[in-house]
PDB file of N, CA and C in Angstrom:
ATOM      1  N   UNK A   1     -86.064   4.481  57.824  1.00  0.00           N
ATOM      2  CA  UNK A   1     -84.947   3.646  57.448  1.00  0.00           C
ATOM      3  C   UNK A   1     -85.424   2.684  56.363  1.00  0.00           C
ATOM      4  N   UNK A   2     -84.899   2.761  55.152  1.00  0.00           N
ATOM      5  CA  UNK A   2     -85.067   1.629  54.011  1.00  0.00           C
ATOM      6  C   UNK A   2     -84.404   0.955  54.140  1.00  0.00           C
ATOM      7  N   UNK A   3     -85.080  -0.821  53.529  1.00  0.00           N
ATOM      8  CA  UNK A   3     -84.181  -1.455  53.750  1.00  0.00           C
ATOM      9  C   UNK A   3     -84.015  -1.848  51.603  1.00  0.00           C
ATOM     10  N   UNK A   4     -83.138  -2.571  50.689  1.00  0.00           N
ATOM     11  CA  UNK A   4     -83.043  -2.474  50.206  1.00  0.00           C
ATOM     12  C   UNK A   4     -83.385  -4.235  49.918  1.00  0.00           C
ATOM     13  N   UNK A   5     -84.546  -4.044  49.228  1.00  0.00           N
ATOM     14  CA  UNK A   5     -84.894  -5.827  48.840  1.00  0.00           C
ATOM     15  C   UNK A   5     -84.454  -6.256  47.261  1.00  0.00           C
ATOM     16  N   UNK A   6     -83.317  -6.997  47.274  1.00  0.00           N
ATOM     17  CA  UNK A   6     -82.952  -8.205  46.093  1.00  0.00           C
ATOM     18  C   UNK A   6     -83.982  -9.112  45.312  1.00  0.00           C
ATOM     19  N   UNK A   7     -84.339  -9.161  44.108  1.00  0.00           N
ATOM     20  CA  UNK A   7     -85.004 -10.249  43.586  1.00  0.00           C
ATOM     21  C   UNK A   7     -85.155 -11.280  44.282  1.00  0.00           C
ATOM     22  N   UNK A   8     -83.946 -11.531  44.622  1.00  0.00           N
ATOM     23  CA  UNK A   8     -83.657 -13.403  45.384  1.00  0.00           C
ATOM     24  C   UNK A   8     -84.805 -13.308  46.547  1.00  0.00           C
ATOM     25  N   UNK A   9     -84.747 -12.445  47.539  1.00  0.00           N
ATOM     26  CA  UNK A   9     -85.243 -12.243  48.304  1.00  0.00           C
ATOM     27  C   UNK A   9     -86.760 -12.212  48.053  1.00  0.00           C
ATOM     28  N   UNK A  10     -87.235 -10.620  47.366  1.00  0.00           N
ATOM     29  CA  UNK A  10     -88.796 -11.079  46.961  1.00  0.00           C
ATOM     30  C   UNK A  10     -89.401 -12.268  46.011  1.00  0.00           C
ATOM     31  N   UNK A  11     -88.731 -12.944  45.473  1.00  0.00           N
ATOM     32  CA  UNK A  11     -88.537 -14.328  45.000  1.00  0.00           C
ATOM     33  C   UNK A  11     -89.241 -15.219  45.988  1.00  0.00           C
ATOM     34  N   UNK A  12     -88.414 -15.177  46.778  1.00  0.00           N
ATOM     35  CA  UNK A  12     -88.251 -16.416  47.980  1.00  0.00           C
ATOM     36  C   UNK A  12     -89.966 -15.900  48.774  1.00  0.00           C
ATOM     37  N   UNK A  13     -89.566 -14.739  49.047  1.00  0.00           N
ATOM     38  CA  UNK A  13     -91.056 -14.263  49.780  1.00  0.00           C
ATOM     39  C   UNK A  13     -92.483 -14.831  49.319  1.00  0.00           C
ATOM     40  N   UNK A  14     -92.430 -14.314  47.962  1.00  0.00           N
ATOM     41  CA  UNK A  14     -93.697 -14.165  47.043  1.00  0.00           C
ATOM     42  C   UNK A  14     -93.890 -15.942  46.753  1.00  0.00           C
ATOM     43  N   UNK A  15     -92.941 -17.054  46.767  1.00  0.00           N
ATOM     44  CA  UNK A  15     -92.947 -18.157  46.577  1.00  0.00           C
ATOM     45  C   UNK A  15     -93.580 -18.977  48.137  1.00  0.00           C
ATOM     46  N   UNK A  16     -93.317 -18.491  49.195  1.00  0.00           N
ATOM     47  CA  UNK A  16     -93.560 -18.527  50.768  1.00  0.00           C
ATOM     48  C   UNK A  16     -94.844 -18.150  50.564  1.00  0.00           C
ATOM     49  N   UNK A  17     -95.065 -17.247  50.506  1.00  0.00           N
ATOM     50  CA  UNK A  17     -96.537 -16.469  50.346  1.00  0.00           C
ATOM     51  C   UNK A  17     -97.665 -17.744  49.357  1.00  0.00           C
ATOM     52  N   UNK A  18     -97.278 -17.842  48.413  1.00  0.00           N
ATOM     53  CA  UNK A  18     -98.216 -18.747  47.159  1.00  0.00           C
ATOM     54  C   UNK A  18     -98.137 -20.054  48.284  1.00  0.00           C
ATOM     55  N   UNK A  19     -97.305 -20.624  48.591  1.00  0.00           N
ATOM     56  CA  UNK A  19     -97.057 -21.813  49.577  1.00  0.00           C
ATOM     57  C   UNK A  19     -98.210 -21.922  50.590  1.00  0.00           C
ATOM     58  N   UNK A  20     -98.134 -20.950  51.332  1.00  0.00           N
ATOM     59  CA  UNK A  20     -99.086 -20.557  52.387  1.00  0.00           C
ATOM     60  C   UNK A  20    -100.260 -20.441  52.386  1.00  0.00           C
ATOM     61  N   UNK A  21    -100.458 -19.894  51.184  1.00  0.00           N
ATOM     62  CA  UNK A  21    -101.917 -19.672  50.606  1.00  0.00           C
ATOM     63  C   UNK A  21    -102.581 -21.113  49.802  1.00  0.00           C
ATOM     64  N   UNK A  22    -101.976 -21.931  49.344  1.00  0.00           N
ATOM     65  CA  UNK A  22    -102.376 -22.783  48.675  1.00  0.00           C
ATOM     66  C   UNK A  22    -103.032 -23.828  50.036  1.00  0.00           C
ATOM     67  N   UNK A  23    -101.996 -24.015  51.154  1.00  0.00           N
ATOM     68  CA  UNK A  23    -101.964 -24.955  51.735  1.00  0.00           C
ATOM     69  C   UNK A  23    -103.092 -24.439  53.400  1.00  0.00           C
ATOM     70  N   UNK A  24    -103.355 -23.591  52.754  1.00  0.00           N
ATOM     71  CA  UNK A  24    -104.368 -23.001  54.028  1.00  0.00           C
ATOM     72  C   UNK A  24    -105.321 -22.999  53.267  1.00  0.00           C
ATOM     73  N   UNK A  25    -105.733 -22.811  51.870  1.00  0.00           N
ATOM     74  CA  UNK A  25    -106.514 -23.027  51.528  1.00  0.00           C
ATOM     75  C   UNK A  25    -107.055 -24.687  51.598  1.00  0.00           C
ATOM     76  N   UNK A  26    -106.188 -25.433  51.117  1.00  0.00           N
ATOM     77  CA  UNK A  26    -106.493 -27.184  51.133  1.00  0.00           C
ATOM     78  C   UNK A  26    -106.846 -27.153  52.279  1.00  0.00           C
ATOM     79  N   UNK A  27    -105.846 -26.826  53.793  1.00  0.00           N
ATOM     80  CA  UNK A  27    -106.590 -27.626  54.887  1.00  0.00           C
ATOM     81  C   UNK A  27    -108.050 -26.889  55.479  1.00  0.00           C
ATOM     82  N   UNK A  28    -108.533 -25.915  55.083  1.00  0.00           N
ATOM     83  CA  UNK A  28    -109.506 -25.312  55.419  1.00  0.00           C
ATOM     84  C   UNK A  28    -110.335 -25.920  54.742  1.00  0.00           C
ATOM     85  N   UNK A  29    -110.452 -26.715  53.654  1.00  0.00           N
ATOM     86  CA  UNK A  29    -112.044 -27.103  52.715  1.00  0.00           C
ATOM     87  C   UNK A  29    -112.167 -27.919  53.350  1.00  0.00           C
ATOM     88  N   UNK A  30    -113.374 -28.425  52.676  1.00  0.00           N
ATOM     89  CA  UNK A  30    -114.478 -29.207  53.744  1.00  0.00           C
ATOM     90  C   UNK A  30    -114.184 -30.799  53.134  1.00  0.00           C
ATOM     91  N   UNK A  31    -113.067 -31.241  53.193  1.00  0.00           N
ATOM     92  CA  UNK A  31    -112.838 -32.768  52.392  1.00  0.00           C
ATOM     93  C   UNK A  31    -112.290 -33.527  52.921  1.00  0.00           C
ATOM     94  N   UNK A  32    -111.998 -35.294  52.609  1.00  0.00           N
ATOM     95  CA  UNK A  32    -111.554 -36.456  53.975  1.00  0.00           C
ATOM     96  C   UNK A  32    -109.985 -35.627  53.643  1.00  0.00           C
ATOM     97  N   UNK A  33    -109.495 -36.116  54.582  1.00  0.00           N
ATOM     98  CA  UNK A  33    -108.066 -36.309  54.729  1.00  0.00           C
ATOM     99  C   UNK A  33    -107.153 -36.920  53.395  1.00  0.00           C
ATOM    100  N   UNK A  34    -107.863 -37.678  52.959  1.00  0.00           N
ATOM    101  CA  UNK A  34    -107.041 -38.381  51.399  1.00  0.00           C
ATOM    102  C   UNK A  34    -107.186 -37.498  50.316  1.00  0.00           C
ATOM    103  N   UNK A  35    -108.447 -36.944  50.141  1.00  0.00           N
ATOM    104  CA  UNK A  35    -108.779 -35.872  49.544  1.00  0.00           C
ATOM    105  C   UNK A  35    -107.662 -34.872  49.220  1.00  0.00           C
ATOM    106  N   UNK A  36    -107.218 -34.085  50.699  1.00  0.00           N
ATOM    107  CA  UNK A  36    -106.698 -33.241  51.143  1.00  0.00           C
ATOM    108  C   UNK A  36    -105.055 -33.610  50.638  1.00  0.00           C
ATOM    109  N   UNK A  37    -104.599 -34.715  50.911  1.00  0.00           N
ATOM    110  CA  UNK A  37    -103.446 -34.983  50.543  1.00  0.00           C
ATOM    111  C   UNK A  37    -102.901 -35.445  49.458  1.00  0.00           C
ATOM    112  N   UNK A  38    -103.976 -35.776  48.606  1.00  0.00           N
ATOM    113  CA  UNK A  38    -103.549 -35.943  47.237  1.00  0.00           C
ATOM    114  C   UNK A  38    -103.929 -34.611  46.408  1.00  0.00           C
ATOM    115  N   UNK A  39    -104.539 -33.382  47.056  1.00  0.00           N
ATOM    116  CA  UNK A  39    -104.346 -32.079  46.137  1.00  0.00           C
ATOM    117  C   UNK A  39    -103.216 -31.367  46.575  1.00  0.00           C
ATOM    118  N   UNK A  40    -102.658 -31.681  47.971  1.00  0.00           N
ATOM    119  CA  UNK A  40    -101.310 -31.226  48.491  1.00  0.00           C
ATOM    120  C   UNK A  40    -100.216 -31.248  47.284  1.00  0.00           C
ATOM    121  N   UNK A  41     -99.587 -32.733  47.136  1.00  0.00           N
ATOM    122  CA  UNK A  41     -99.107 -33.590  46.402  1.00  0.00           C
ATOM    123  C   UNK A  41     -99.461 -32.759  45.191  1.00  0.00           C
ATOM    124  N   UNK A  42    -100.473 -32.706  44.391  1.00  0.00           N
ATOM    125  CA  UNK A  42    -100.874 -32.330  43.019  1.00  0.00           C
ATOM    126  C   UNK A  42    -100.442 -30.441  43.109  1.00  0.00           C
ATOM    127  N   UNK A  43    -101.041 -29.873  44.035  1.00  0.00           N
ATOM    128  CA  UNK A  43    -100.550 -28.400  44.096  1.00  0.00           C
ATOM    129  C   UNK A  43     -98.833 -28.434  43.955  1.00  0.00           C
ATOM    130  N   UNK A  44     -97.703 -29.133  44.835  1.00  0.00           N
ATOM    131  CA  UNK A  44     -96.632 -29.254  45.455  1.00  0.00           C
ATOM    132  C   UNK A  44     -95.902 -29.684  43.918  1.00  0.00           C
ATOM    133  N   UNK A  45     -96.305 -30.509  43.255  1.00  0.00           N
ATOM    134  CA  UNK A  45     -95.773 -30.693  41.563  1.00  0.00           C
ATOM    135  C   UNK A  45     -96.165 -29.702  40.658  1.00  0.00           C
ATOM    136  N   UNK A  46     -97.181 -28.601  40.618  1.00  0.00           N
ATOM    137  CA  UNK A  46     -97.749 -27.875  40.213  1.00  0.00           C
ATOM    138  C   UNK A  46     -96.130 -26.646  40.595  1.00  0.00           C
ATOM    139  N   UNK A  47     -96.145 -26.393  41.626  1.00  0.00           N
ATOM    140  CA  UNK A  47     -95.832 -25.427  42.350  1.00  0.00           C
ATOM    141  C   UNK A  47     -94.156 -25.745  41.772  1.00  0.00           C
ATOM    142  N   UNK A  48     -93.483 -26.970  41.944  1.00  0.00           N
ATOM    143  CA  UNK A  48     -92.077 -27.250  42.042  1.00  0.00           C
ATOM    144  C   UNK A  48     -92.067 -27.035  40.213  1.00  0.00           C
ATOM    145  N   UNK A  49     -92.890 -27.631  39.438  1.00  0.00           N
ATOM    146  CA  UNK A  49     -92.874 -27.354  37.681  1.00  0.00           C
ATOM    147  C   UNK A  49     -92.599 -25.643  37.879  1.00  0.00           C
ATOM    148  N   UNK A  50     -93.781 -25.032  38.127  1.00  0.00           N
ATOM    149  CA  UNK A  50     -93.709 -23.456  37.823  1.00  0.00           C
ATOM    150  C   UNK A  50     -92.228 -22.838  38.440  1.00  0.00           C
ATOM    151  N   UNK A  51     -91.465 -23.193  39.672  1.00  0.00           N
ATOM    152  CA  UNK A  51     -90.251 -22.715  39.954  1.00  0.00           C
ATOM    153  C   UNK A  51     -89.542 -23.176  39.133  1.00  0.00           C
ATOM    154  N   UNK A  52     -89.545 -24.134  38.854  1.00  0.00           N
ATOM    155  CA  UNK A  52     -88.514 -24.916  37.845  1.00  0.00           C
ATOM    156  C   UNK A  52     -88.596 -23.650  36.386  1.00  0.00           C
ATOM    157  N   UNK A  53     -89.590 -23.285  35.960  1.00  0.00           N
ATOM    158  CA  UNK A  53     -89.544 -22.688  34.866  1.00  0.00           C
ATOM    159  C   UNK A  53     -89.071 -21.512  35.059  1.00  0.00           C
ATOM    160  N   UNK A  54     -89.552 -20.628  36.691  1.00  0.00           N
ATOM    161  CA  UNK A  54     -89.445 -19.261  36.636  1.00  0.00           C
ATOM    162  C   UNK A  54     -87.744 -19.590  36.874  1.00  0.00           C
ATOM    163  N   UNK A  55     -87.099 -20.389  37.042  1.00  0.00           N
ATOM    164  CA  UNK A  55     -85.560 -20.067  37.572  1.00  0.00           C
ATOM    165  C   UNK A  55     -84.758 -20.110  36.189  1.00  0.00           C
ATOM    166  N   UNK A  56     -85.487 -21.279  35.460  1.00  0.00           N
ATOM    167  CA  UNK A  56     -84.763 -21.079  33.887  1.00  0.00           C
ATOM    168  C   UNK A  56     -85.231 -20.091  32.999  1.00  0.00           C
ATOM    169  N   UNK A  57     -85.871 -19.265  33.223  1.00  0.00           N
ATOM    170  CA  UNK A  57     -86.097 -17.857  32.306  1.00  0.00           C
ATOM    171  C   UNK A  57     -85.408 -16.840  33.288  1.00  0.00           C
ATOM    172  N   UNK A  58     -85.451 -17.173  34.821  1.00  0.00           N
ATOM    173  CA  UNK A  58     -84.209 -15.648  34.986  1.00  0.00           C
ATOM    174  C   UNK A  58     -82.944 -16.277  34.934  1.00  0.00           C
ATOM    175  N   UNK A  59     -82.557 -17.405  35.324  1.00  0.00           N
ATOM    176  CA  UNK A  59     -80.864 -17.868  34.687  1.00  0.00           C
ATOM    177  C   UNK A  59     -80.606 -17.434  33.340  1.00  0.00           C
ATOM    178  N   UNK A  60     -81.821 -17.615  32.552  1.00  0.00           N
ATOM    179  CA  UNK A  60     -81.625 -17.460  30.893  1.00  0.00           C
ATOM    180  C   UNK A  60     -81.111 -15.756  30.789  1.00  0.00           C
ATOM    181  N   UNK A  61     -82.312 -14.720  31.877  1.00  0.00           N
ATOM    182  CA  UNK A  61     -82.304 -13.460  31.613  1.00  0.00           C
ATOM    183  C   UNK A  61     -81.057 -12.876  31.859  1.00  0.00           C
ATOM    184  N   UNK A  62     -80.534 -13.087  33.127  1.00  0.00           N
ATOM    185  CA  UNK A  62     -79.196 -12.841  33.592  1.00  0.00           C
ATOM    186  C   UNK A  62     -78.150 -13.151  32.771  1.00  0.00           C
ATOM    187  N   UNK A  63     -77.825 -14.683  32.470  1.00  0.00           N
ATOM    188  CA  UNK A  63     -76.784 -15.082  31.409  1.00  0.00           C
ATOM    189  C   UNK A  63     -76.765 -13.958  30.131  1.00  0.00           C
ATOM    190  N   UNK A  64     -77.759 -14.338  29.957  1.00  0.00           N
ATOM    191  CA  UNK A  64     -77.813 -13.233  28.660  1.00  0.00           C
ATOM    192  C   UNK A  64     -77.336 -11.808  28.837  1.00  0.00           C
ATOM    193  N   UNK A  65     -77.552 -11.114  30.038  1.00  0.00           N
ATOM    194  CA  UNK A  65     -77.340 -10.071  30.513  1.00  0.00           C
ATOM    195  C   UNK A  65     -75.787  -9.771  30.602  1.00  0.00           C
ATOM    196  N   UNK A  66     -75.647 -10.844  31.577  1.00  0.00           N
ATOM    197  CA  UNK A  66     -74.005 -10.831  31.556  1.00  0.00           C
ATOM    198  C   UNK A  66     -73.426 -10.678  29.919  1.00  0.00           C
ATOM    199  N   UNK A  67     -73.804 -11.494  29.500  1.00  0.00           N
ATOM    200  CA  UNK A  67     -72.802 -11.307  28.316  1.00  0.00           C
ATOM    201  C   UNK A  67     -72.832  -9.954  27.399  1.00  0.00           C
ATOM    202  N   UNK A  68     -73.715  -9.557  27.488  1.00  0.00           N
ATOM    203  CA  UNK A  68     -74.243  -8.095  26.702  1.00  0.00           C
ATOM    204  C   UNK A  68     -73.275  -7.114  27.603  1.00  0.00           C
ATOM    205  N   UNK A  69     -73.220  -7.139  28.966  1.00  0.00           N
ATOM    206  CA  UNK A  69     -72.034  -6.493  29.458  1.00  0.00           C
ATOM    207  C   UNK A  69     -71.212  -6.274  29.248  1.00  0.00           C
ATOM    208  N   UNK A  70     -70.664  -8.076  29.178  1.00  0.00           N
ATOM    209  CA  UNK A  70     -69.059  -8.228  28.526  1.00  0.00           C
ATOM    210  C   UNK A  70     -68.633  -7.919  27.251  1.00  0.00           C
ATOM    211  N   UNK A  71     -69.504  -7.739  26.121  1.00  0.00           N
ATOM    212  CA  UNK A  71     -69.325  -7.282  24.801  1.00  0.00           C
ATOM    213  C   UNK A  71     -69.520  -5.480  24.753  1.00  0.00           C
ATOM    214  N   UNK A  72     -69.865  -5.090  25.434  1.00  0.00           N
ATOM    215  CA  UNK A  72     -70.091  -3.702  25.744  1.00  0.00           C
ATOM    216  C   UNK A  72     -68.959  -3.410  26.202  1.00  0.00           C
ATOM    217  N   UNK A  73     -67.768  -4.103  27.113  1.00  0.00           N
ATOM    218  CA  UNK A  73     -66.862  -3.671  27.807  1.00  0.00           C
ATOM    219  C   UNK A  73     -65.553  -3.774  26.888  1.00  0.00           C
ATOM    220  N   UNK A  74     -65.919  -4.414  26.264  1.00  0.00           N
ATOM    221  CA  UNK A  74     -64.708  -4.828  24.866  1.00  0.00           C
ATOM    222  C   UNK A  74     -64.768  -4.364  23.626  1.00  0.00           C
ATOM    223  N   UNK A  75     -66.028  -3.401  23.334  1.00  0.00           N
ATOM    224  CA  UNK A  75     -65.926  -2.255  22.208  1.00  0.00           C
ATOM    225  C   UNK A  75     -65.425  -1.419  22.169  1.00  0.00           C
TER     226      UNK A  75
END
């Protein structure tokens, strides 16, 4: 039985996944607690910049998409 996975979806996954990994990595090193929470913080702005970008290059990709549709449908 396949199941049929959406961008949105492996999106969300692969973003869960980087999450997980970053933050198991921080609490596993060998550093104080302040340490630890100010690379949290620094990863977590790191992490929210890079979504921020990947959502405005596929809004951009899609928009664009759409419209190439709509001019295709009206020739």
């Amino acid at each position: 039985m396949e199941r049929d996975i959406d961008g949105r979806s492996l999106g969300i996954g692969v973003l869960l996944g980087v999450v997980a990994g970053v933050a198991a990595g921080l609490l596993f090193a060998p550093q104080s607690g302040r340490e630890t929470r100010e690379k949290i913080g620094e990863r977590f702005h790191e992490i929210k910049e890079k979504v921020g970008e990947m959502r405005g290059k596929v809004k951009e990709r899609f928009s664009g998409a759409g419209c190439d549709a709509g001019e295709a449908e009206t020739d």
